[in-house]
N, C-alpha and C. Protein backbone atom coordinates (compact mmCIF):
# COMPACT_ATOMS: atom_id res chain seq x y z
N UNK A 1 0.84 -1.17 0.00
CA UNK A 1 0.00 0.00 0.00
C UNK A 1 0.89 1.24 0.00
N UNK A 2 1.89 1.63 1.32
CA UNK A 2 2.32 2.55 1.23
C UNK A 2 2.08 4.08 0.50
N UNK A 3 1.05 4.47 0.94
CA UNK A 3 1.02 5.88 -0.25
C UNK A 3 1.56 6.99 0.65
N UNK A 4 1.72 7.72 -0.16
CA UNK A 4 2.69 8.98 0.56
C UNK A 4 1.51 9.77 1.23
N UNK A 5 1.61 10.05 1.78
CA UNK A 5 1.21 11.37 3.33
C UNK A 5 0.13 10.49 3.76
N UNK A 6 -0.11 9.30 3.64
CA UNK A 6 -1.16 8.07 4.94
C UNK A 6 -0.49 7.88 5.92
N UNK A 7 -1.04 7.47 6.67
CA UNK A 7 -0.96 7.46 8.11
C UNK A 7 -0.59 5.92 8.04
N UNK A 8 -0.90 4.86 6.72
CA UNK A 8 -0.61 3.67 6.76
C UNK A 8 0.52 3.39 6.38
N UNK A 9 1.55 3.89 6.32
CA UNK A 9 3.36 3.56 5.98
C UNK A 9 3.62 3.18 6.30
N UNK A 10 3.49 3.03 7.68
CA UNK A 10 4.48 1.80 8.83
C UNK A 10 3.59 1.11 9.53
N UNK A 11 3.86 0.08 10.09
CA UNK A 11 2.96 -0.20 11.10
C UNK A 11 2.35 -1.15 10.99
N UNK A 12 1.47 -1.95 11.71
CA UNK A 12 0.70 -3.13 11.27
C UNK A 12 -0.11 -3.17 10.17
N UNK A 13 -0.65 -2.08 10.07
CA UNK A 13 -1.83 -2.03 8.17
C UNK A 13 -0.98 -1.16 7.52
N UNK A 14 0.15 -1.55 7.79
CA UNK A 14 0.85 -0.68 6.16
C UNK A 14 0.58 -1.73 4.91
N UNK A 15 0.45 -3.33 5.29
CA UNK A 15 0.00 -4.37 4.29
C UNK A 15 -0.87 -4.89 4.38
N UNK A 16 -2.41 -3.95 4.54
CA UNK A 16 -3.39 -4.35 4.81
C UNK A 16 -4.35 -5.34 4.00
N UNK A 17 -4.02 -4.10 2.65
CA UNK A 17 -4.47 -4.75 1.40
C UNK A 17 -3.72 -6.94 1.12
N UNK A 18 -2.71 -6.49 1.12
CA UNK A 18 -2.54 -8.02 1.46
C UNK A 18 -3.03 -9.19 2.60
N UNK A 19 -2.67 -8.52 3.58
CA UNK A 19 -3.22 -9.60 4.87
C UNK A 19 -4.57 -9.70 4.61
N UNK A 20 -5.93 -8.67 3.84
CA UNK A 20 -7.09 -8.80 3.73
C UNK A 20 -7.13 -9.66 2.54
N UNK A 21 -6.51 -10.30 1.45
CA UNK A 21 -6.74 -10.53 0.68
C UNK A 21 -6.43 -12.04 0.76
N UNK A 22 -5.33 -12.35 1.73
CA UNK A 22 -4.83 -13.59 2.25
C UNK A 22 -5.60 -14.14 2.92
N UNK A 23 -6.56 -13.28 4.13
CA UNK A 23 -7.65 -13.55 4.80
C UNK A 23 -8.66 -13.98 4.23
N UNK A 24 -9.49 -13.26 3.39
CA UNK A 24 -10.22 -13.47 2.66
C UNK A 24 -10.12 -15.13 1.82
N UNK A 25 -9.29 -15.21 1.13
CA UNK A 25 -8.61 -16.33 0.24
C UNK A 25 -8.61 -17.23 1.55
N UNK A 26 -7.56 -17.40 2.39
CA UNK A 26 -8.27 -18.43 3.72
C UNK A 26 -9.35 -18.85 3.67
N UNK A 27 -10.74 -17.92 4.41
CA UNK A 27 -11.58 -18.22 4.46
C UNK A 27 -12.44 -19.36 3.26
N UNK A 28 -11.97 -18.33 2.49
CA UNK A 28 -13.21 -19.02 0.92
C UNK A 28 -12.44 -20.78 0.54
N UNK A 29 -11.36 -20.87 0.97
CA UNK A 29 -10.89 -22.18 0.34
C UNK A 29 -11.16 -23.08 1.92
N UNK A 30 -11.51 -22.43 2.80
CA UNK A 30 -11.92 -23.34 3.98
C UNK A 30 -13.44 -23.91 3.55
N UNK A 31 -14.14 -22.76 3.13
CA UNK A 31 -15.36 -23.40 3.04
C UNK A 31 -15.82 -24.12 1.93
N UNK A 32 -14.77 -24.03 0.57
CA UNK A 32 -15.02 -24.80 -0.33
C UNK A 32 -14.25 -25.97 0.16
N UNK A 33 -13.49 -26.49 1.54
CA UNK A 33 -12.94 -27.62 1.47
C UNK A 33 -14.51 -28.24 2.50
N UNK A 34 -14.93 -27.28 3.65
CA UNK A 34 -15.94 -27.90 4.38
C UNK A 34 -17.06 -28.00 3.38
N UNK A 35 -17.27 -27.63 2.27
CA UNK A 35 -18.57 -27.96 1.84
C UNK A 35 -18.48 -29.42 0.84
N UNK A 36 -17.24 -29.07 -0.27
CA UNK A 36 -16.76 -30.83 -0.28
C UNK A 36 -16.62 -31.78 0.41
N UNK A 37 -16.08 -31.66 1.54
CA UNK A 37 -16.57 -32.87 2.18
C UNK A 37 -17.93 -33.15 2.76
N UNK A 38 -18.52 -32.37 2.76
CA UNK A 38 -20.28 -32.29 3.14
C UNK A 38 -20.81 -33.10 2.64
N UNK A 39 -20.66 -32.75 1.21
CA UNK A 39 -21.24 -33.38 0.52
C UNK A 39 -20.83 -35.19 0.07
N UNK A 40 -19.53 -35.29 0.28
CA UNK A 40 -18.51 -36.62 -0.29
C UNK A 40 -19.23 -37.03 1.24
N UNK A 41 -19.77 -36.86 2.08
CA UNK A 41 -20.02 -37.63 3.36
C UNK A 41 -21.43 -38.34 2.83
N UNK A 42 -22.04 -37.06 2.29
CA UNK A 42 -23.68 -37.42 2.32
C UNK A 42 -23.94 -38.68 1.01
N UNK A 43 -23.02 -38.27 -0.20
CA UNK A 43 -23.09 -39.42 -1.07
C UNK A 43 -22.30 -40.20 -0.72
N UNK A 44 -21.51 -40.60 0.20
CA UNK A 44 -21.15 -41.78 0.73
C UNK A 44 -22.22 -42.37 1.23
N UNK A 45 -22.94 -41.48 2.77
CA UNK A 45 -24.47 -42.23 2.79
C UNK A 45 -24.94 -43.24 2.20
N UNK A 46 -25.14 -42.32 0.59
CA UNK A 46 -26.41 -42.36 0.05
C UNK A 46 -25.62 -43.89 -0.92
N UNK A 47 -24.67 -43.72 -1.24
CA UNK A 47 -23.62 -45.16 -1.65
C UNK A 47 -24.36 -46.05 -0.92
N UNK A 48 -23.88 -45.94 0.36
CA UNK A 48 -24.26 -47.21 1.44
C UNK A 48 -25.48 -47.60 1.51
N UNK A 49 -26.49 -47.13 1.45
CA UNK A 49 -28.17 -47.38 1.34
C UNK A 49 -28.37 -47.76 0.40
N UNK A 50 -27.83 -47.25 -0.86
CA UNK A 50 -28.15 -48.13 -2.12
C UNK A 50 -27.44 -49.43 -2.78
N UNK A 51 -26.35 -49.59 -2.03
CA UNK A 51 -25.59 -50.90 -2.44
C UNK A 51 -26.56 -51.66 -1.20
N UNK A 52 -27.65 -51.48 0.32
CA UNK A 52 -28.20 -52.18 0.64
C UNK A 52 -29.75 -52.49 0.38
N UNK A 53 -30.04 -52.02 -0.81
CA UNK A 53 -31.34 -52.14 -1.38
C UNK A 53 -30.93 -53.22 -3.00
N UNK A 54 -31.82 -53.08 -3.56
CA UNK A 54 -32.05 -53.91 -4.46
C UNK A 54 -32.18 -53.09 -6.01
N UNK A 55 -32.17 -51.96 -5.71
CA UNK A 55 -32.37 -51.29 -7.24
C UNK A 55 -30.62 -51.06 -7.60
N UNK A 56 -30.65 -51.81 -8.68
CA UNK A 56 -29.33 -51.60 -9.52
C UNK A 56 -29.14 -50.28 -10.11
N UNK A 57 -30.13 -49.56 -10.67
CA UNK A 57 -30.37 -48.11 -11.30
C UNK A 57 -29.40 -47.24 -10.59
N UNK A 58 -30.01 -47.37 -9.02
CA UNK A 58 -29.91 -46.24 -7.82
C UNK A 58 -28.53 -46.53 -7.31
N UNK A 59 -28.13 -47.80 -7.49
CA UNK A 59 -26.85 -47.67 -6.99
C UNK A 59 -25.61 -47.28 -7.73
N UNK A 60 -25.95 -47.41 -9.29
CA UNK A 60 -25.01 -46.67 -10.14
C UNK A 60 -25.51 -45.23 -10.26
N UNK A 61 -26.47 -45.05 -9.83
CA UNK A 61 -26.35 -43.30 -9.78
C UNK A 61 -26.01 -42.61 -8.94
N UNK A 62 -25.91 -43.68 -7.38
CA UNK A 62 -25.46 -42.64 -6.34
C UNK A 62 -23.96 -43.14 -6.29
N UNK A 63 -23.39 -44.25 -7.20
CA UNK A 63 -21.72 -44.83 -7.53
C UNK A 63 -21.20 -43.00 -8.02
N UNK A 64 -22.16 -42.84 -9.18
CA UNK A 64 -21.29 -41.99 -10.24
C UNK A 64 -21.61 -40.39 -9.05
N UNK A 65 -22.19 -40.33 -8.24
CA UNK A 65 -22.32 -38.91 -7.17
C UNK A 65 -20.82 -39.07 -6.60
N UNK A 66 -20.89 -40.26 -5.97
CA UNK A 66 -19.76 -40.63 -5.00
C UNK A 66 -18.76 -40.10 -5.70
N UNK A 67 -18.40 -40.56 -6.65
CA UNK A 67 -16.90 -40.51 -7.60
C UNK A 67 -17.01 -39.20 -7.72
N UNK A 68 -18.15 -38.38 -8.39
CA UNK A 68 -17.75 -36.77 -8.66
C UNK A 68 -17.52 -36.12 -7.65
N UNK A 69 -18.16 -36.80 -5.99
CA UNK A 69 -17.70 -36.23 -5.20
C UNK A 69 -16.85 -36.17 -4.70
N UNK A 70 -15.51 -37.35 -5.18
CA UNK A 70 -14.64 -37.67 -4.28
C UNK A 70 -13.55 -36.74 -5.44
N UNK A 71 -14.05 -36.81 -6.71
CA UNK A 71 -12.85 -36.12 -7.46
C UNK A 71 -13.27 -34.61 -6.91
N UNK A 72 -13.97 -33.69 -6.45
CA UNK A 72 -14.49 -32.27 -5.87
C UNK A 72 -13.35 -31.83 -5.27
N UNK A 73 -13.16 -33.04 -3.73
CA UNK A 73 -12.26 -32.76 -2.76
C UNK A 73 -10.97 -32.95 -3.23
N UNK A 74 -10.80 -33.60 -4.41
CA UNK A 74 -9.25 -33.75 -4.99
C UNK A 74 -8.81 -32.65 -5.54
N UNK A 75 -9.91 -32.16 -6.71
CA UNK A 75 -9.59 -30.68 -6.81
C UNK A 75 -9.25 -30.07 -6.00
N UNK A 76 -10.22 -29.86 -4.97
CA UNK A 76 -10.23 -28.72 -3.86
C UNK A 76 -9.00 -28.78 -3.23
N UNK A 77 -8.25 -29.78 -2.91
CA UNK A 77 -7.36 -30.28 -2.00
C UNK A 77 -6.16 -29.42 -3.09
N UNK A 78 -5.79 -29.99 -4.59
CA UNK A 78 -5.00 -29.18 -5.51
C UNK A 78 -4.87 -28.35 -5.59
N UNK A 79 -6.13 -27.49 -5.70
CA UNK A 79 -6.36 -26.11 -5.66
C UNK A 79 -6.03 -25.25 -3.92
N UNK A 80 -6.14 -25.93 -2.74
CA UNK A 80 -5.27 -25.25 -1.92
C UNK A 80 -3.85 -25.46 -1.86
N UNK A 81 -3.37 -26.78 -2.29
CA UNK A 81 -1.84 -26.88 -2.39
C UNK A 81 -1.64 -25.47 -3.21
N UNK A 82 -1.86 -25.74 -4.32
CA UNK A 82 -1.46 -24.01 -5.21
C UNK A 82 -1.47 -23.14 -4.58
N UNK A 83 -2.41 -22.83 -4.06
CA UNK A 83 -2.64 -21.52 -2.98
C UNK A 83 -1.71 -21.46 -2.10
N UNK A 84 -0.94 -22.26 -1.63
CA UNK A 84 0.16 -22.82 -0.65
C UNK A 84 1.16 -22.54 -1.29
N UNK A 85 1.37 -22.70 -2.09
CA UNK A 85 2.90 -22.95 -2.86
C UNK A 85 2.78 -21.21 -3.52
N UNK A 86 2.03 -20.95 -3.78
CA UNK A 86 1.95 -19.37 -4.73
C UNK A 86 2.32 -18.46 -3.55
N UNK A 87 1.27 -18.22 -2.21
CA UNK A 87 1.67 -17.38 -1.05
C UNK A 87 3.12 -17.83 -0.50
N UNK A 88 4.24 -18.59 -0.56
CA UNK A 88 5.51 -19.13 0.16
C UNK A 88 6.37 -18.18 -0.88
């Protein structure tokens, strides 16, 4: 930030704009990791109930949930490594 005649030059919010932007970025990749797994929990569930029923249909449709859900958190998981490796 540093601009000339602010009061923010030195000091703890002289890099505000950054620490808010790091903050921010924190937050949002926390909740895209808690909401992937939300969900990779619930179609796991929903896996398990349908491999104990009898409809073949339902269990390859909640197979192919599972899998998109499990590749979500793989992304997600990639996509904070990056975030990791870019802020270092």
């Amino acid at each position: 930030m540093n601009r000339t005649g602010n009061i923010l030059l030195v000091g703890p919010f002289s890099e505000i704009d950054e620490r808010m932007e790091e903050f921010t970025s924190g937050m949002f990749a926390s909740l895209m990791m808690m909401e992937s797994i939300s969900r990779l929990e619930a179609a796991e569930l929903q896996y398990k109930l349908a491999c104990d029923g009898e409809d073949e249909v339902k269990r390859q449709e909640t197979e192919r949930t599972l899998r998109a859900c499990e590749t979500t958190v793989q992304i997600t998981i990639g996509l904070l490594d990056v975030g990791e490796e870019m802020s270092q």
